[in-house]
Every structure is written in structure tokens, then in C-alpha cells.
Protein backbone atom coordinates (compact mmCIF):
# COMPACT_ATOMS: atom_id res chain seq x y z
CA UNK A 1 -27.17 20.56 6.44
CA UNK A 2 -26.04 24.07 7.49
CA UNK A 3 -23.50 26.16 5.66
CA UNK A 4 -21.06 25.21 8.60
CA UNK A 5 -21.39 21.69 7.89
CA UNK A 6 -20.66 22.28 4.05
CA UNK A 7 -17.63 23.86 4.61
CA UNK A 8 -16.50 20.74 6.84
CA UNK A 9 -17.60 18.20 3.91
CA UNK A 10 -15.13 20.34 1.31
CA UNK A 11 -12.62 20.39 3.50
CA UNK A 12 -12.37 16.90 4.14
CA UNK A 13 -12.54 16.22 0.50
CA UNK A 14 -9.40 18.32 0.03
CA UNK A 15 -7.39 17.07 3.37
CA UNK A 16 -8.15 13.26 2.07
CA UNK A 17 -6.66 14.43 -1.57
CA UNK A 18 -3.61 15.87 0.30
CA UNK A 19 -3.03 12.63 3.03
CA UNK A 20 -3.37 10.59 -0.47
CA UNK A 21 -1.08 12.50 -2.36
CA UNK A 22 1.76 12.68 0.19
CA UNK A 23 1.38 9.11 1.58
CA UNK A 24 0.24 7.16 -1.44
CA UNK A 25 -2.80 5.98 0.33
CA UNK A 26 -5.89 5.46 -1.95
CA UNK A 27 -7.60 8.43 -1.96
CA UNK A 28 -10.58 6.75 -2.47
CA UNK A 29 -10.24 4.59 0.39
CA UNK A 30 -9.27 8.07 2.58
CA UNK A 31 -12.57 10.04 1.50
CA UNK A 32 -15.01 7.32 2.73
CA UNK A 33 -13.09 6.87 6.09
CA UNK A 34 -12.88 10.72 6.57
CA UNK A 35 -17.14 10.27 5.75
CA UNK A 36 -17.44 7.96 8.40
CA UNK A 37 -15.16 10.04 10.71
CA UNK A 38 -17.29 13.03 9.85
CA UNK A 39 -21.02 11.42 10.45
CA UNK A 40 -20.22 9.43 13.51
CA UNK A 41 -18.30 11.72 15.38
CA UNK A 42 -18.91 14.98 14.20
CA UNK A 43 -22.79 14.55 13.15
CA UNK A 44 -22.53 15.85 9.05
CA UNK A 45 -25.52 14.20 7.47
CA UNK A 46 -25.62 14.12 3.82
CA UNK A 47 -28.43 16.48 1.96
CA UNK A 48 -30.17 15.98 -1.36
CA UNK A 49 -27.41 18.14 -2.99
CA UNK A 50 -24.69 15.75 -1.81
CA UNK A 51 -26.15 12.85 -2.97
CA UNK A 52 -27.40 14.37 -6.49
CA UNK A 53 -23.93 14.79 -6.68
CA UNK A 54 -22.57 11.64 -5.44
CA UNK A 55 -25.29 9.92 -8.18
CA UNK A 56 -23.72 11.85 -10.90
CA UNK A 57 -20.12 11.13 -9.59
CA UNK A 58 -20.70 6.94 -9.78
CA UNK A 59 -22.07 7.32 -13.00
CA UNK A 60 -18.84 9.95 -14.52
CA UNK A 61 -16.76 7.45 -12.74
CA UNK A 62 -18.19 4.11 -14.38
CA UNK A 63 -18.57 5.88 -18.14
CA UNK A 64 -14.44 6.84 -17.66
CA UNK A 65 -13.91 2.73 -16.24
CA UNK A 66 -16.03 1.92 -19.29
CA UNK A 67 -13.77 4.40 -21.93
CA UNK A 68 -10.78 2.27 -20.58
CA UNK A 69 -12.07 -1.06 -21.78
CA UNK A 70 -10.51 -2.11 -25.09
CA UNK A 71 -13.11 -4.52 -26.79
CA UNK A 72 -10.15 -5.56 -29.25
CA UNK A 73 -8.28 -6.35 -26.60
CA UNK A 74 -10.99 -8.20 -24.90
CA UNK A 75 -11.49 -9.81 -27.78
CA UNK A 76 -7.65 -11.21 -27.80
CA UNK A 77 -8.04 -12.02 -24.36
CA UNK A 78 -11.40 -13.32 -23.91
CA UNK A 79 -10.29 -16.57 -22.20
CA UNK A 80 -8.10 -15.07 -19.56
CA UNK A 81 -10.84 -12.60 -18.21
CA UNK A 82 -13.81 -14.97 -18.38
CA UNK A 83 -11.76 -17.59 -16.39
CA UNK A 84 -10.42 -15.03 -13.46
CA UNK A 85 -13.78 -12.67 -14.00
CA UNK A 86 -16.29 -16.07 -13.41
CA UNK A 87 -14.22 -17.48 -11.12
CA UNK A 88 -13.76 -14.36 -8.66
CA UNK A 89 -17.96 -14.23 -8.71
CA UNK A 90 -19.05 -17.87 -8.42
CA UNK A 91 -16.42 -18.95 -5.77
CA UNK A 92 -17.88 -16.10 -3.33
CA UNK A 93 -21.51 -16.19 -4.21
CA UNK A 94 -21.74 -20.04 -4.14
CA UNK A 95 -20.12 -19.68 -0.67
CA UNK A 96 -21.82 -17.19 0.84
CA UNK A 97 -25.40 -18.26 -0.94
CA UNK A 98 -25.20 -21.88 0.69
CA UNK A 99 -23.99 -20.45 3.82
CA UNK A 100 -26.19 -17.70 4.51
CA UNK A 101 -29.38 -20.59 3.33
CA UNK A 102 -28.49 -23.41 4.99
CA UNK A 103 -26.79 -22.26 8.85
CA UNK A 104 -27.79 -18.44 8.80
CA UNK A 105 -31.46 -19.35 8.34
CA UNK A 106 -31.90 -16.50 5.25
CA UNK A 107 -34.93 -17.36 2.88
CA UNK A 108 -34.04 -18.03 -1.16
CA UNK A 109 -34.05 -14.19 -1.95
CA UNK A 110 -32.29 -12.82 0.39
CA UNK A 111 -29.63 -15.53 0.00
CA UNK A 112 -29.22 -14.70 -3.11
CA UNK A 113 -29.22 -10.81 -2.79
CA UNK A 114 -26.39 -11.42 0.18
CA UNK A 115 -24.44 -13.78 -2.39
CA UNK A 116 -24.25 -11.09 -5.21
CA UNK A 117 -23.76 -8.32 -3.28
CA UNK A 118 -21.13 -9.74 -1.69
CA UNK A 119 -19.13 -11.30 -4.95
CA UNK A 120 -18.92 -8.26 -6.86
CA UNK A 121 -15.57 -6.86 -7.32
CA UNK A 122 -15.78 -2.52 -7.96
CA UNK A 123 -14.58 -1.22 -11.12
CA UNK A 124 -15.20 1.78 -9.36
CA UNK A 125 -12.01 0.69 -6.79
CA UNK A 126 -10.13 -1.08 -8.76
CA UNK A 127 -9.99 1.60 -12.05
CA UNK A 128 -8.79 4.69 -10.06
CA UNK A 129 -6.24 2.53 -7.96
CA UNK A 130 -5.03 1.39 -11.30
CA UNK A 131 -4.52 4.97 -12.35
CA UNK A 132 -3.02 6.31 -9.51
CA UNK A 133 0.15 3.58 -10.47
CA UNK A 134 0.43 5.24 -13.99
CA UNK A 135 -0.25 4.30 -17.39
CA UNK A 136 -2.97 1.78 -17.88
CA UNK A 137 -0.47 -1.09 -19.47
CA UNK A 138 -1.56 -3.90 -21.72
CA UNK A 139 -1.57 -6.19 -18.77
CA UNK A 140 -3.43 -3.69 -16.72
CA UNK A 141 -6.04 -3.59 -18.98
CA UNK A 142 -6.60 -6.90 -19.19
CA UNK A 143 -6.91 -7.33 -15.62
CA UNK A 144 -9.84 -4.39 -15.72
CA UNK A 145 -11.40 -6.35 -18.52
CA UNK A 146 -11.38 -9.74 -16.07
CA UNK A 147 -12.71 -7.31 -13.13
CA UNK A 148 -15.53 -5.80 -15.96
CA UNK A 149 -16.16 -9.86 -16.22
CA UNK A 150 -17.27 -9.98 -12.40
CA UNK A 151 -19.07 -6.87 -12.23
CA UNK A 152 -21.07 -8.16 -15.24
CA UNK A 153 -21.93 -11.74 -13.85
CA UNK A 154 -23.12 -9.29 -10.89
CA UNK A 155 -25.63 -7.31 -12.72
CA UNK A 156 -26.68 -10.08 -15.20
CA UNK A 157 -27.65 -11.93 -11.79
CA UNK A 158 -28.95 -8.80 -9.60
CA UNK A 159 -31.17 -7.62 -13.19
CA UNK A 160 -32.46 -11.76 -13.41
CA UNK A 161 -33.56 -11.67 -9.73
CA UNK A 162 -34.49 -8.54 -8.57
CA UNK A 163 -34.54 -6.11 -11.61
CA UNK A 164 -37.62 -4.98 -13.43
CA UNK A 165 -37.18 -5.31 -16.78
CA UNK A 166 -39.85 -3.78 -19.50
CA UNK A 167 -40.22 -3.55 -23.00
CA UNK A 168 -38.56 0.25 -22.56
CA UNK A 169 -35.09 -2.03 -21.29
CA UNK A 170 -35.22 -4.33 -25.08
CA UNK A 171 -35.62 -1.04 -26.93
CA UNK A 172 -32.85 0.83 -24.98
CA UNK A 173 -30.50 -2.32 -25.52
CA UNK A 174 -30.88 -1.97 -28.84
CA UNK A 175 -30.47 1.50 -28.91
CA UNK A 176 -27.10 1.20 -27.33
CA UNK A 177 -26.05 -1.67 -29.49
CA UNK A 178 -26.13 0.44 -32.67
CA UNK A 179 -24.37 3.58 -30.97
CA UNK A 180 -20.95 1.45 -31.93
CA UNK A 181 -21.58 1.85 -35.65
CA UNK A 182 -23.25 5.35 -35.54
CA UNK A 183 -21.29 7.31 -33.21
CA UNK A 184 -17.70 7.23 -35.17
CA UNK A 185 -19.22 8.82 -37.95
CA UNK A 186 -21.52 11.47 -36.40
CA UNK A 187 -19.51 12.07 -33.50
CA UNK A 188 -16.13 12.83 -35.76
CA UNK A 189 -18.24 15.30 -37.82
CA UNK A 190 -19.69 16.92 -34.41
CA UNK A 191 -16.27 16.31 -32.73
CA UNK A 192 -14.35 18.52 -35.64
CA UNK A 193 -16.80 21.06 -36.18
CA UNK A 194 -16.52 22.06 -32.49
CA UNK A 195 -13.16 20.67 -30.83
CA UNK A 196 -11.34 23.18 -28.66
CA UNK A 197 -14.20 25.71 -28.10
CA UNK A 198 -14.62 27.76 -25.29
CA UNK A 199 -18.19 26.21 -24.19
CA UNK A 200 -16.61 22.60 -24.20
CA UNK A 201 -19.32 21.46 -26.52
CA UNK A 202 -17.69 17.88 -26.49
CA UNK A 203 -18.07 17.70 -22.79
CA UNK A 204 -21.56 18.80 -22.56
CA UNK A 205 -22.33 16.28 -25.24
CA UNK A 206 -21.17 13.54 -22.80
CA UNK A 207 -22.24 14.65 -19.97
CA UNK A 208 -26.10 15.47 -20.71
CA UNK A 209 -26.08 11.93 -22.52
CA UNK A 210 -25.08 11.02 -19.04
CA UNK A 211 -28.05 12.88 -17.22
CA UNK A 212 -30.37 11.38 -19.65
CA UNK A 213 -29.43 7.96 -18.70
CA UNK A 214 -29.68 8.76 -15.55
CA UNK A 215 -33.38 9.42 -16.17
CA UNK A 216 -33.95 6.59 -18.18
CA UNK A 217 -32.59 4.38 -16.25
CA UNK A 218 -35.91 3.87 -13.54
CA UNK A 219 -38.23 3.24 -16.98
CA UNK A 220 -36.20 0.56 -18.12
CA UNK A 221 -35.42 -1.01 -15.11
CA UNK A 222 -31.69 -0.95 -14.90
CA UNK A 223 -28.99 0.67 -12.51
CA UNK A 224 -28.24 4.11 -13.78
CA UNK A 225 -24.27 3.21 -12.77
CA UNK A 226 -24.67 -0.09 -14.76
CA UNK A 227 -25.75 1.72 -18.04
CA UNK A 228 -22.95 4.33 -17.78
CA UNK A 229 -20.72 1.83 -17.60
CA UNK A 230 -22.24 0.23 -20.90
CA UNK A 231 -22.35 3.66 -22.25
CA UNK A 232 -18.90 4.57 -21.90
CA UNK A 233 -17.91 0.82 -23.44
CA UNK A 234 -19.93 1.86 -26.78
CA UNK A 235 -18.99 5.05 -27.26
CA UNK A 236 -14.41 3.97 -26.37
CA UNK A 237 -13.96 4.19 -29.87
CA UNK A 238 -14.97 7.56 -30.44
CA UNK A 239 -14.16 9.65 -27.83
CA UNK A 240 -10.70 7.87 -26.76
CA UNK A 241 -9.40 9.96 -29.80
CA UNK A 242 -9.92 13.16 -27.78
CA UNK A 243 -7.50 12.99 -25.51
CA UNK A 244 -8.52 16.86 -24.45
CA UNK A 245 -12.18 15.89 -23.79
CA UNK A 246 -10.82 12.81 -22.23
CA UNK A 247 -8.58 14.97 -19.87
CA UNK A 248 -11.59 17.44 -19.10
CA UNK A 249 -13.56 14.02 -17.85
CA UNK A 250 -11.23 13.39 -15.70
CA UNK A 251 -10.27 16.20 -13.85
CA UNK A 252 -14.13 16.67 -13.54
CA UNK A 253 -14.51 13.46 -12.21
CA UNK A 254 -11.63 12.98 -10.17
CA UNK A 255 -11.47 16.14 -9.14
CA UNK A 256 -14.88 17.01 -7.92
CA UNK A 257 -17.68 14.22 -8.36
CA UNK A 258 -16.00 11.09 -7.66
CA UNK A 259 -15.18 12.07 -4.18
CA UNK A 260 -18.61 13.32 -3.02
CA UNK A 261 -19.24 9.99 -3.96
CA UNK A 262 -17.20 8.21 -1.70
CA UNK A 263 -17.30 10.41 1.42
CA UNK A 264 -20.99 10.11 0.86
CA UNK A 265 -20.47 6.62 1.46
CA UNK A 266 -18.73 7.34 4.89
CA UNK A 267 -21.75 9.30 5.92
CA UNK A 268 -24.10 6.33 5.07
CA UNK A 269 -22.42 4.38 7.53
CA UNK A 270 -23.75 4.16 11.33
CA UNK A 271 -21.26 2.90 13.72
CA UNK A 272 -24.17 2.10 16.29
CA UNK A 273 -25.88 0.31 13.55
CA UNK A 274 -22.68 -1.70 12.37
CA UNK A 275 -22.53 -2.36 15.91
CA UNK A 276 -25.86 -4.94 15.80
CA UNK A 277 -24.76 -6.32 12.87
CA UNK A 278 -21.60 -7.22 13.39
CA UNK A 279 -21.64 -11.29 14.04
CA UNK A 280 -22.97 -11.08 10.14
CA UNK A 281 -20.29 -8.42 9.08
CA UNK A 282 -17.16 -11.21 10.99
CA UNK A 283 -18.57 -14.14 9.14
CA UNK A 284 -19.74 -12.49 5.64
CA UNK A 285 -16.22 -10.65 5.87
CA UNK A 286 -14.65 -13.74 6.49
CA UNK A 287 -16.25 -15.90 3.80
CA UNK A 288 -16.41 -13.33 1.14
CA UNK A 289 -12.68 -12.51 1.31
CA UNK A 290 -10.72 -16.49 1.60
CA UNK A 291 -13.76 -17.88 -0.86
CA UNK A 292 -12.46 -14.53 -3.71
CA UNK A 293 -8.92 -14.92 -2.74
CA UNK A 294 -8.76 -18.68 -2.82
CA UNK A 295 -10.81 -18.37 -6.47
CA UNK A 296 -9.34 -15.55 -8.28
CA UNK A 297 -5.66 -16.65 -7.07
CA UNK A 298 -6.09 -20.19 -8.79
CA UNK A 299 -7.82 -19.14 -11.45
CA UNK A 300 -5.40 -16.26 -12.22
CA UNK A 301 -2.08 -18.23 -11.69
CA UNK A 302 -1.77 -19.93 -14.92
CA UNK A 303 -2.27 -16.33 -16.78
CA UNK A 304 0.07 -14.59 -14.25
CA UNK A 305 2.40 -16.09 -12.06
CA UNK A 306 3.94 -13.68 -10.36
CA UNK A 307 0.76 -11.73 -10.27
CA UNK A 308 -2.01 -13.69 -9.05
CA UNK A 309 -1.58 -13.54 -5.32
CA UNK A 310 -1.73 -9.67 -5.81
CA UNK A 311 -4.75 -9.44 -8.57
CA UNK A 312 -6.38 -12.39 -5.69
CA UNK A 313 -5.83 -9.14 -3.06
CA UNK A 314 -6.95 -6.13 -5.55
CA UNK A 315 -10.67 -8.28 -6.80
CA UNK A 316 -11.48 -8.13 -3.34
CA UNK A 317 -12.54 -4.66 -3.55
CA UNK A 318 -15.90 -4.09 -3.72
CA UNK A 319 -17.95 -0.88 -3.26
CA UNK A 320 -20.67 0.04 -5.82
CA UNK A 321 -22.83 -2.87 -7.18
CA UNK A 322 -22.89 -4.43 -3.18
CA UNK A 323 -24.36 -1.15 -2.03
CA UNK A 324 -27.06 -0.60 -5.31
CA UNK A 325 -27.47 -4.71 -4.50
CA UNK A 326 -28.11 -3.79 -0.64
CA UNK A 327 -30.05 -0.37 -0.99
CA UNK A 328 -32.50 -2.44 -4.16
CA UNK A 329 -32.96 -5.12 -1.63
CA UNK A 330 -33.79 -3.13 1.45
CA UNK A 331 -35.81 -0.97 -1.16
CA UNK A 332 -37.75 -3.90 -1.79
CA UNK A 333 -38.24 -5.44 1.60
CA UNK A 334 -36.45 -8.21 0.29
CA UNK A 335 -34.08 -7.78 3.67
CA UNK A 336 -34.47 -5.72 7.18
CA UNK A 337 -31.89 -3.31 7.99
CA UNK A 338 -29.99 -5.65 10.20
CA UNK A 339 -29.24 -7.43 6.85
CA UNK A 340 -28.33 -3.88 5.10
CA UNK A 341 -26.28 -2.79 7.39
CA UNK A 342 -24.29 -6.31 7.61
CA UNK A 343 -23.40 -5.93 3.76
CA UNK A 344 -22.89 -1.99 3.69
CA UNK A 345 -20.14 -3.06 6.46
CA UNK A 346 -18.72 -5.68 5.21
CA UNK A 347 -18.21 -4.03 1.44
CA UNK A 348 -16.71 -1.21 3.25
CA UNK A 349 -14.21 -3.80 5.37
CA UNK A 350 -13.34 -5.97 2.41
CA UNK A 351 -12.25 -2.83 0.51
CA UNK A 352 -10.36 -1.40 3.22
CA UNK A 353 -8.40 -4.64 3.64
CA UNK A 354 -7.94 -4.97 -0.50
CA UNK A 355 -6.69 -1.30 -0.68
CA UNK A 356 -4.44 -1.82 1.83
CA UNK A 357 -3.61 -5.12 0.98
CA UNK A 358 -2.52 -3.47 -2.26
CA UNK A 359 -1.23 -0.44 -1.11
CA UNK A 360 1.62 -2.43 0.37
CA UNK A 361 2.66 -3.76 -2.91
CA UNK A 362 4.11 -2.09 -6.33
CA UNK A 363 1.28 -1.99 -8.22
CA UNK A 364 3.41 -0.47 -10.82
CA UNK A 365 5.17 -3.64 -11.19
CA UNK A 366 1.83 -5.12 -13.47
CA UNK A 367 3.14 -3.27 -16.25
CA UNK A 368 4.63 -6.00 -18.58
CA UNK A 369 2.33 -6.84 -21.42
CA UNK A 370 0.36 -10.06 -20.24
């Protein structure tokens, strides 16, 4: 990419940031259209730097989505996210696994790979919308814990199918499992020593753990995204006390890595290639979305009323485990690019319509405790 072409990418980043802040309009949702605005008609391609960062931005995204989970509160709630969480995943993938088998001709595999991809719902979506409305309530963070549900029932089903697990993924499990009872300890006594410092010891701290996951994550077979997320779950406890460190995440992330990952998004998209594929993108779009709504809605009603036709809208985001589902399967030969670019497209669509969908409601009305 030439210099020129840099300068275009930042400035985009910063007009979508301004159109969001003075309309309201997910940013997020903004910085992948003005992506696919910038590669179709302008010809930006993306560049190893760009995506290096876009990498690290899913993963600083998904540790901050995984900081916000409250395991005591899942805990109290365990019944009302593993009914909405299950249902928004199996309504969709049942639907759009027998469909895609039995009258689109797809073999077992890639039936499968079409049906999780395509039944996800992205924390990555869903956790910066929910910010953008103010405080995470109670009731808000019960409804990322149900969304957490769904993303999990993803990756349990994409690592069964298509992941490559080793004896390096049981040892790193482990690993992880014990940071909940180590870290409070050690990282209070690191935490003291060195909180407020110039270098921002804290941060680097979190942030290398981050690379080195990131590097770990092809020798034990799991989605680098997927084990930040984890990571960030484990380590709440601790680092939720810092509300400075906390702070520093997030303008980091937010402010310059999360959207080089979504305008990188915009500039994976083809228009000419969406064009071929766009009988599958009309029928996945439409099964994916009514088969979610109708699932999540009933399954969310008796736990909120008023609610559920809007958390039935906002599940329908998805973004980030349908495109790692889509580039692993593609990366695999498990589907052709027809195939790719039919779920790239319709992820994209189905969050469009959810943000919007969403975007014309108060979101800040979910703020009672639920």
C-alpha cells in the first residue's frame, strides 16, 4: 500500500469516529462500511501491517468483552443465559445445517461449517454497542453473559469439527484454569509495587500476555480471539480493580486497534465477488436472521418482557467467529470461495440490519436490574 493510501485508511478511521459520534450510529458498523467504500471504489488494499494490527485489535477487543463478564453473576444467572445463549445458536444452526444439506446440495462438513458460522452472535458487536449506551447495568451484563453462551456453543462446535486439538491445547487449559487462583495474589503484589508508573508496567503486563497467546494459539490449535476472550474471563478478578489500567485498555483499544479491525473487514469484502454469491447471501440472510429472531425472542420473553423483541434484534449481530469459521474453512478446502464469500456477506448484512435494528431503539432503556 503506498503512503497515499495510508493516509486515506486513517482518515477514514477518524471521519467514521466523528459520523458515529454526532449521529449515534455504531461506529463499528461505520468503519467496516467506510472499508468497503474504500476497497471497492477507491482500490485501498489492506497490507501485512494492517492486518497485524487488525489481529491484535480482535484479540484487545475480546480480552476487554471477557473483563466485563461477571462469573458471580453468571453464576446467579446461569439459567437465564444458557436458555437465550443455546437457544439463539441451535435455532439458526439446525436451520441453516438441514437446509444448506438437504435442498442446497452442501456435503456434511461444509453444512456444518455454514451452520456455525452463521449462528454465532459477536461479542465483539454486541460489547461495544453496549458501551456506547453507558454503564454496563446488571441486566446488561447478563444479557453479555447469554451472548458469551452463543459464542461458546460456537467455538465448542467449530474446535469439535474443524479444530486441531493437541496435547499442547490440555496443558494450556490447564494452565489457564489455575490463573483464577494465582493471579489475585501475584498480580496485587506486582500490581502495587508498580501502579501509576510512567512505563505503564500494568499495561505491558497485559498486553505481551496477549502477544504470547497470540503465538500460542497455532500450537494448541485454538483461535487466538477465542483464548483472549478466555483470558480476559480468568484474569476479571484481578485487573477489574484497576480501573486506571482498565481505562488505558480501552482507549488503546477503542481508540486505535479495534477499528483497524473493522475497516479491515470492509476491505476484505469484494463487491464483484458478493455479486456471484448472492442467491446464497438472500437465502442464508434470510434463514439465519427469522430462525435467531424467532429463537432468542421466545426464549428470552419469559426473562424479559419488555426486552426480548429488542435482545431477539441485538443477537443477530454477528462478525468475528463467522469470519475465523469462514477463513478456517476456506483455509482448509473444506468450502470454495463461492461458499466464503456467501458467509463473509451475509455476516456483514445480518450485522448491518441488527445495528440498525438497534440503533433505532433506546438501548439505554435495558438498564433495570434483570
Amino acid at each position: 500500500m503506498k503512503t497515499s493510501n495510508l493516509w486515506i485508511v486513517s482518515l477514514f478511521i477518524v471521519f467514521a469516529g466523528f459520523v458515529g459520534l454526532e449521529t449515534h450510529i455504531p461506529v463499528a458498523l461505520l468503519e467496516i462500511l467506510m472499508g468497503i467504500f474504500a476497497a471497492n471504489l477507491l482500490g485501498v488494499e489492506s497490507t501485512v501491517i494492517i492486518e497485524v494490527l487488525a489481529n491484535f485489535g480482535i484479540m484487545a477487543l475480546m480480552y476487554l468483552a471477557g473483563l466485563e463478564i461477571d462469573l458471580d453473576l453468571l453464576r446467579r444467572k446461569a439459567k437465564v443465559c444458557s436458555v437465550i445463549g443455546l437457544a439463539s445458536f441451535l435455532a439458526p444452526f439446525l436451520t441453516i445445517l438441514g437446509f444448506s444439506y438437504f435442498f442446497l446440495d452442501f456435503s456434511t462438513m461444509q453444512s456444518l461449517l455454514v451452520g456455525i458460522a452463521l449462528s454465532t452472535t459477536s461479542i465483539a458487536i454486541v460489547y461495544p454497542l453496549m458501551l456506547e449506551a453507558g454503564e454496563l447495568t446488571e441486566k446488561k451484563k447478563t444479557i453479555l453473559s447469554a451472548v458469551m453462551v452463543t459464542d461458546l456453543a460456537s467455538i465448542i462446535m467449530l474446535g469439535v469439527f474443524f479444530s486441531t486439538f493437541s496435547f499442547y491445547t490440555i496443558i494450556f487449559v490447564a494452565v489457564l484454569s489455575l490463573i483464577p487462583f494465582l493471579a489475585p495474589n501475584l498480580g496485587e503484589t506486582i500490581f502495587a509495587r508498580y501502579q501509576k508508573n510512567i512505563v505503564s508496567f500494568e499495561l505491558r503486563i497485559v498486553l505481551l500476555s496477549l502477544l504470547g497467546i497470540s503465538v500460542l494459539s497455532e500450537s494448541i490449535g485454538v483461535e487466538q480471539a477465542i483464548l483472549a476472550f478466555g483470558f480476559g474471563i480468568v484474569t476479571s478478578q484481578l485487573v477489574v480493580k484497576h480501573s486506571d489500567l482498565v481505562n488505558q485498555l480501552r482507549g488503546l483499544t477503542f481508540g486505535f486497534l479495534t477499528p483497524i479491525f473493522f475497516f479491515s473487514i470492509g476491505l476484505s469484502i469484494k463487491l464483484a465477488e458478493l455479486r456471484q454469491s448472492l442467491s446464497y447471501i438472500v437465502i442464508f440472510v434470510i434463514l439465519a436472521f427469522s430462525s435467531k429472531f424467532i429463537g432468542t425472542y421466545f426464549a428470552a420473553k419469559p426473562f424479559f418482557k419488555k426486552e426480548a423483541f429488542f435482545i431477539a434484534e441485538l443477537f443477530n449481530a454477528r462478525l468475528s467467529i463467522g469470519i475465523i469459521a469462514a477463513a478456517l474453512g476456506l483455509k482448509n478446502q473444506i468450502i470454495d470461495e463461492r461458499i466464503f464469500s456467501a458467509i463473509i456477506g451475509s455476516v456483514v448484512v445480518l450485522t448491518i440490519i441488527s445495528a440498525f435494528s438497534v440503533f433505532t431503539k433506546e438501548f439505554h432503556n435495558v438498564s433495570d436490574s434483570a
